[in-house]
C-alpha atoms as a PDB file:
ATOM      1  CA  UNK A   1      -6.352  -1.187 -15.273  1.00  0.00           C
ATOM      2  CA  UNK A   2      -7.411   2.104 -16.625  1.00  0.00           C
ATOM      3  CA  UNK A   3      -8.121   5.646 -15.828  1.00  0.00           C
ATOM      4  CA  UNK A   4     -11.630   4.302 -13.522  1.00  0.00           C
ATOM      5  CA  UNK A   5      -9.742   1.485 -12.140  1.00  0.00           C
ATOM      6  CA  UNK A   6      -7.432   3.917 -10.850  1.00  0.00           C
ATOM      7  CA  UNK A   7      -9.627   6.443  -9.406  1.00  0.00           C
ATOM      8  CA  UNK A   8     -12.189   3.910  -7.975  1.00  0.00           C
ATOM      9  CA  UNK A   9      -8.507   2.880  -5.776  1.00  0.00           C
ATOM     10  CA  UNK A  10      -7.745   6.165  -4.505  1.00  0.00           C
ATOM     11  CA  UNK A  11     -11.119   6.419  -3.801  1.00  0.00           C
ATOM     12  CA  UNK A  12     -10.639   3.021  -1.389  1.00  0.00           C
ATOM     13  CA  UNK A  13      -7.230   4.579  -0.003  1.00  0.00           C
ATOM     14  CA  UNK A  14      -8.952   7.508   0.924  1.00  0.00           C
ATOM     15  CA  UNK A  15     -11.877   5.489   2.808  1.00  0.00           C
ATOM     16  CA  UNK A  16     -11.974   1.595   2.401  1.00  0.00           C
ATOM     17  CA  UNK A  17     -15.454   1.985   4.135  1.00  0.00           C
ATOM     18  CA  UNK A  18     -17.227   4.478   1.422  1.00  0.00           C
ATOM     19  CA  UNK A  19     -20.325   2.961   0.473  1.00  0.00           C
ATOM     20  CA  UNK A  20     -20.852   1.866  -3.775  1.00  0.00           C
ATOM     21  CA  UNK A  21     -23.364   4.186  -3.918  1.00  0.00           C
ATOM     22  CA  UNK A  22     -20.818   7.296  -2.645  1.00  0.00           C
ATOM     23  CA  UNK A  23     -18.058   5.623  -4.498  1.00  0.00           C
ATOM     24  CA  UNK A  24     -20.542   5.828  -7.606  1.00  0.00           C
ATOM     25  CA  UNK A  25     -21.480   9.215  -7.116  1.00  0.00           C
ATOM     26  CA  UNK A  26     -18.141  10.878  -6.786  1.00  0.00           C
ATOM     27  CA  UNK A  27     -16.917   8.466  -9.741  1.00  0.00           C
ATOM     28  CA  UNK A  28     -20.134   9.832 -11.463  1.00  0.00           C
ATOM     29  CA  UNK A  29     -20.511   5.808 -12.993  1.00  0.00           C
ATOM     30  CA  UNK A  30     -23.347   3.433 -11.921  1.00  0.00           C
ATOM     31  CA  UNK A  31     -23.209   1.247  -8.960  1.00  0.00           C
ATOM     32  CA  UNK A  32     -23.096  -1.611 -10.885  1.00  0.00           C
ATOM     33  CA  UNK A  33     -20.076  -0.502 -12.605  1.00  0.00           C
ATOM     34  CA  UNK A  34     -18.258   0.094  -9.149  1.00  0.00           C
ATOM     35  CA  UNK A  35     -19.622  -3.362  -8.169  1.00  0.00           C
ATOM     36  CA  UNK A  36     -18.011  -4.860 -11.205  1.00  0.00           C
ATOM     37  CA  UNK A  37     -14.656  -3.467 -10.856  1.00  0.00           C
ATOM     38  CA  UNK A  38     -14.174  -3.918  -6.876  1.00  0.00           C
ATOM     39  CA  UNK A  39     -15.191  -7.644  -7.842  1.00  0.00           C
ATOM     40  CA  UNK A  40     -12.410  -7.749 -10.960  1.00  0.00           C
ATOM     41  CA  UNK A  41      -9.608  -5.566  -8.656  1.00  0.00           C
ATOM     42  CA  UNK A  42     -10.076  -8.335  -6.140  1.00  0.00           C
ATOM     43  CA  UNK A  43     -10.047 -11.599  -8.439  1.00  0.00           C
ATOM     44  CA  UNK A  44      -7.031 -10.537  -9.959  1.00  0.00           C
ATOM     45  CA  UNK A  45      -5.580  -9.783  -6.858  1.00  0.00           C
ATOM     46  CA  UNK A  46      -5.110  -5.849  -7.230  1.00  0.00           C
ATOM     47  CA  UNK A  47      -6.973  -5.537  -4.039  1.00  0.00           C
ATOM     48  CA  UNK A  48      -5.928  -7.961  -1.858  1.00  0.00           C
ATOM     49  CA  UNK A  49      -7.179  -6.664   1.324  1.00  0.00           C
ATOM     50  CA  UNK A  50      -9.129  -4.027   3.486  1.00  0.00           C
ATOM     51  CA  UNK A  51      -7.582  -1.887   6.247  1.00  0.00           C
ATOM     52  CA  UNK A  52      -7.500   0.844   8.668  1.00  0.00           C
ATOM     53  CA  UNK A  53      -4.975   4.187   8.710  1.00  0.00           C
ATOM     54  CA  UNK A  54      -4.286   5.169  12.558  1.00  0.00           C
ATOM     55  CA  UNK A  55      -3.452   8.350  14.104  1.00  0.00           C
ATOM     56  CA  UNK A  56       0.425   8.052  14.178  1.00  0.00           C
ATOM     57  CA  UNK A  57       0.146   8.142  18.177  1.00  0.00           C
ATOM     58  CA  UNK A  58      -2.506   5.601  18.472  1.00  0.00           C
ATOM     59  CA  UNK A  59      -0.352   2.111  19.200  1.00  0.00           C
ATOM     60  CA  UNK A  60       3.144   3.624  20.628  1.00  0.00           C
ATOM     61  CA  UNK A  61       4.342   0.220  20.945  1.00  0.00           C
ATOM     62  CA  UNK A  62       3.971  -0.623  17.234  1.00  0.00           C
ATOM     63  CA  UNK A  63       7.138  -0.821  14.999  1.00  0.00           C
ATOM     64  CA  UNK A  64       7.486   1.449  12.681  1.00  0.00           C
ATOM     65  CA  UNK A  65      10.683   1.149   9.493  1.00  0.00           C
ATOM     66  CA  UNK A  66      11.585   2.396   6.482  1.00  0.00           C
ATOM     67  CA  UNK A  67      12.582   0.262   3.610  1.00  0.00           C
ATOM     68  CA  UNK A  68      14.405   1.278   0.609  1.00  0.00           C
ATOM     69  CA  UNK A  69      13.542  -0.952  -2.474  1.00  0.00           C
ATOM     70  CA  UNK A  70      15.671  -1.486  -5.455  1.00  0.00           C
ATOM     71  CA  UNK A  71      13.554  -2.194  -8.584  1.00  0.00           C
ATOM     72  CA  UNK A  72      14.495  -4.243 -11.400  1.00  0.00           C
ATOM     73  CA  UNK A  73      11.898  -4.015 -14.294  1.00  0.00           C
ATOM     74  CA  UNK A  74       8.355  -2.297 -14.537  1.00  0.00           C
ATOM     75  CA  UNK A  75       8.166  -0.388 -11.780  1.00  0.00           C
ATOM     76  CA  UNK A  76       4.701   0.429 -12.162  1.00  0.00           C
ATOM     77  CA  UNK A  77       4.054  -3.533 -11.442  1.00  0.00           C
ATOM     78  CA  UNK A  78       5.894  -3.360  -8.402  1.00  0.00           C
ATOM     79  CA  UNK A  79       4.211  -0.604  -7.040  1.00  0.00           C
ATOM     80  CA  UNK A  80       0.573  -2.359  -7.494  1.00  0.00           C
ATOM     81  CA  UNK A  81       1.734  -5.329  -5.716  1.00  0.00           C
ATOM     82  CA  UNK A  82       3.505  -3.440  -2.919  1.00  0.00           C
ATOM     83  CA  UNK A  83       0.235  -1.033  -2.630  1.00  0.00           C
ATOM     84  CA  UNK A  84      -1.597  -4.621  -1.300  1.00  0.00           C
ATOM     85  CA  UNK A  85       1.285  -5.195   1.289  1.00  0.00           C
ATOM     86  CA  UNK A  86      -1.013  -4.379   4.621  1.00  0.00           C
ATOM     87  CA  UNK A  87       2.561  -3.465   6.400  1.00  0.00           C
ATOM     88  CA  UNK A  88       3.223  -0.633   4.224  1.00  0.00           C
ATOM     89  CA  UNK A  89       1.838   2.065   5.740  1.00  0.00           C
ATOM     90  CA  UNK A  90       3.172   4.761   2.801  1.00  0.00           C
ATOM     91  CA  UNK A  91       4.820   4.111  -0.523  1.00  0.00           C
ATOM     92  CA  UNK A  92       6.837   6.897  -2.288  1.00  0.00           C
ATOM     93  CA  UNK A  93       8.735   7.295  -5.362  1.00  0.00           C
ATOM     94  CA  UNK A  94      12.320   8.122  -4.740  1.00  0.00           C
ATOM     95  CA  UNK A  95      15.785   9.584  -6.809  1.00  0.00           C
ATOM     96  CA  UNK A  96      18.884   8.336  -5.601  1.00  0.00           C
ATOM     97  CA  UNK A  97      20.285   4.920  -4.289  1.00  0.00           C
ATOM     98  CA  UNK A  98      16.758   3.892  -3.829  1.00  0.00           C
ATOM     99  CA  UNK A  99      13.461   3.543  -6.640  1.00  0.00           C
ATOM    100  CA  UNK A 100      10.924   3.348  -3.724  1.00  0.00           C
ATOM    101  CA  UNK A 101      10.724   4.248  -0.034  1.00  0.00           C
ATOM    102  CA  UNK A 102       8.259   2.310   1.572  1.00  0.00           C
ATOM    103  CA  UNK A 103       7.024   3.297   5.559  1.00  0.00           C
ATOM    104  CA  UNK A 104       6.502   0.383   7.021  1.00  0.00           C
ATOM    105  CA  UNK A 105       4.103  -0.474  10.549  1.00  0.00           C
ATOM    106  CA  UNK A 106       3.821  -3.784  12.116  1.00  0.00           C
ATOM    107  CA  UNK A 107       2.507  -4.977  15.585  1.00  0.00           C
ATOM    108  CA  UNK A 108       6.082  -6.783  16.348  1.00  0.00           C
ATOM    109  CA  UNK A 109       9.333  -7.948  15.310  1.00  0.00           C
ATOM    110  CA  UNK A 110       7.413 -11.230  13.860  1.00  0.00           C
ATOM    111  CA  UNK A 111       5.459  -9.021  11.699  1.00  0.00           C
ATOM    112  CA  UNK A 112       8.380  -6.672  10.623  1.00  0.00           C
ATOM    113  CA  UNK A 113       9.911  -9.904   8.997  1.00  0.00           C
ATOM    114  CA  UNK A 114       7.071 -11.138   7.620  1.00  0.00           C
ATOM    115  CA  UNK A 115       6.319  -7.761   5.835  1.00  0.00           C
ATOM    116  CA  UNK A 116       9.847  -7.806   4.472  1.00  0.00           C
ATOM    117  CA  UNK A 117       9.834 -11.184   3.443  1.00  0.00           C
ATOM    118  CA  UNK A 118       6.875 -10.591   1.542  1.00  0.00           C
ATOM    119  CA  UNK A 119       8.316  -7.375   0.282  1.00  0.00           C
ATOM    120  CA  UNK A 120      11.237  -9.498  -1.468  1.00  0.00           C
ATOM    121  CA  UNK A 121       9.404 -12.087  -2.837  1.00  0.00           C
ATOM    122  CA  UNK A 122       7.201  -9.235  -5.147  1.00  0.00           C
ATOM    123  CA  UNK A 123       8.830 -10.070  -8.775  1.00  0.00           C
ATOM    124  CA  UNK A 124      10.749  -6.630  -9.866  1.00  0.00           C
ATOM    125  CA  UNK A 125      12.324  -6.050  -6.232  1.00  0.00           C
ATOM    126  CA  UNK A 126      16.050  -6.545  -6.734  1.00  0.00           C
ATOM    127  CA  UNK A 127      17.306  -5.060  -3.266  1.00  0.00           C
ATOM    128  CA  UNK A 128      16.079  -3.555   0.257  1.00  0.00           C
ATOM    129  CA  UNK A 129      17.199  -2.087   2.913  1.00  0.00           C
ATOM    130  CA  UNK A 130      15.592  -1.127   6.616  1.00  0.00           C
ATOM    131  CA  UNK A 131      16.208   1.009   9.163  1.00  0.00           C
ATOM    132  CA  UNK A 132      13.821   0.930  11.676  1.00  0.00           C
ATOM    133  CA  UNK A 133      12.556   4.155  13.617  1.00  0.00           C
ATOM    134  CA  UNK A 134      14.100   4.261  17.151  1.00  0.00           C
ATOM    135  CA  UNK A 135      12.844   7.821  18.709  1.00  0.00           C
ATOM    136  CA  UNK A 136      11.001  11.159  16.783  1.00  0.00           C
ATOM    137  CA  UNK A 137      12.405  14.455  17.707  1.00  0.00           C
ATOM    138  CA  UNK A 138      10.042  16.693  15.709  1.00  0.00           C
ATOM    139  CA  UNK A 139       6.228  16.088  14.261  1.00  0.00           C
END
């Protein structure tokens, strides 16, 4: 991936909706290019998925965790396979115990371990751990 590749995907985290013809005006390429690369990102499995962000208030009952991840390796790789994990809400680059700190939201307990499962399996993760958010008391 380079420095296009890159953009074009904050672009899509920004607004997975954006049309190729925005994305290729604030990219200031041709839509042909941005055709191209969403169609590469995709085959190789960079993009493995489109979603929507919710207001943090919008489904109360959802389960929301945070999971520490240990990695072992290129970190960089990690982090492009975790970015296509649809139960990670945020990912962040941490200092201490933990390399990453990964929000997690899921419909359900089913969900929570299928995220996590999937979250283990991604080659370079060498540990996790999750706490899952009980009550807020602020924000």
């Amino acid at each position: 991936m380079d420095s296009l590749d890159q953009q074009l995907l904050a672009q899509l985290r920004q607004n997975a909706r954006a049309s190729i013809a925005e994305l290729a005006a604030k990219l200031k390429v041709a839509r042909g290019t941005i055709t191209n690369r969403i169609a590469k990102l995709e085959q190789s499995g960079v993009i493995v998925g489109y979603t929507i962000k919710l207001r943090p208030d919008a489904n109360p009952d959802e389960i929301r965790a945070w999971t520490g991840i240990a990695v072992e390796g290129n970190q960089q790789t990690v982090i492009r396979a975790l970015l296509g994990e649809p139960g990670i809400a945020a990912l962040h680059d941490t200092n201490g115990r933990w390399d990453l700190l990964a929000e997690l939201r899921v419909a359900n307990l089913g969900e929570l371990a299928a995220t996590l499962e999937r979250i283990r399996k991604v080659k370079g993760v060498s540990a996790t751990e999750t706490s899952i958010h009980l009550q807020s008391f602020r924000g």
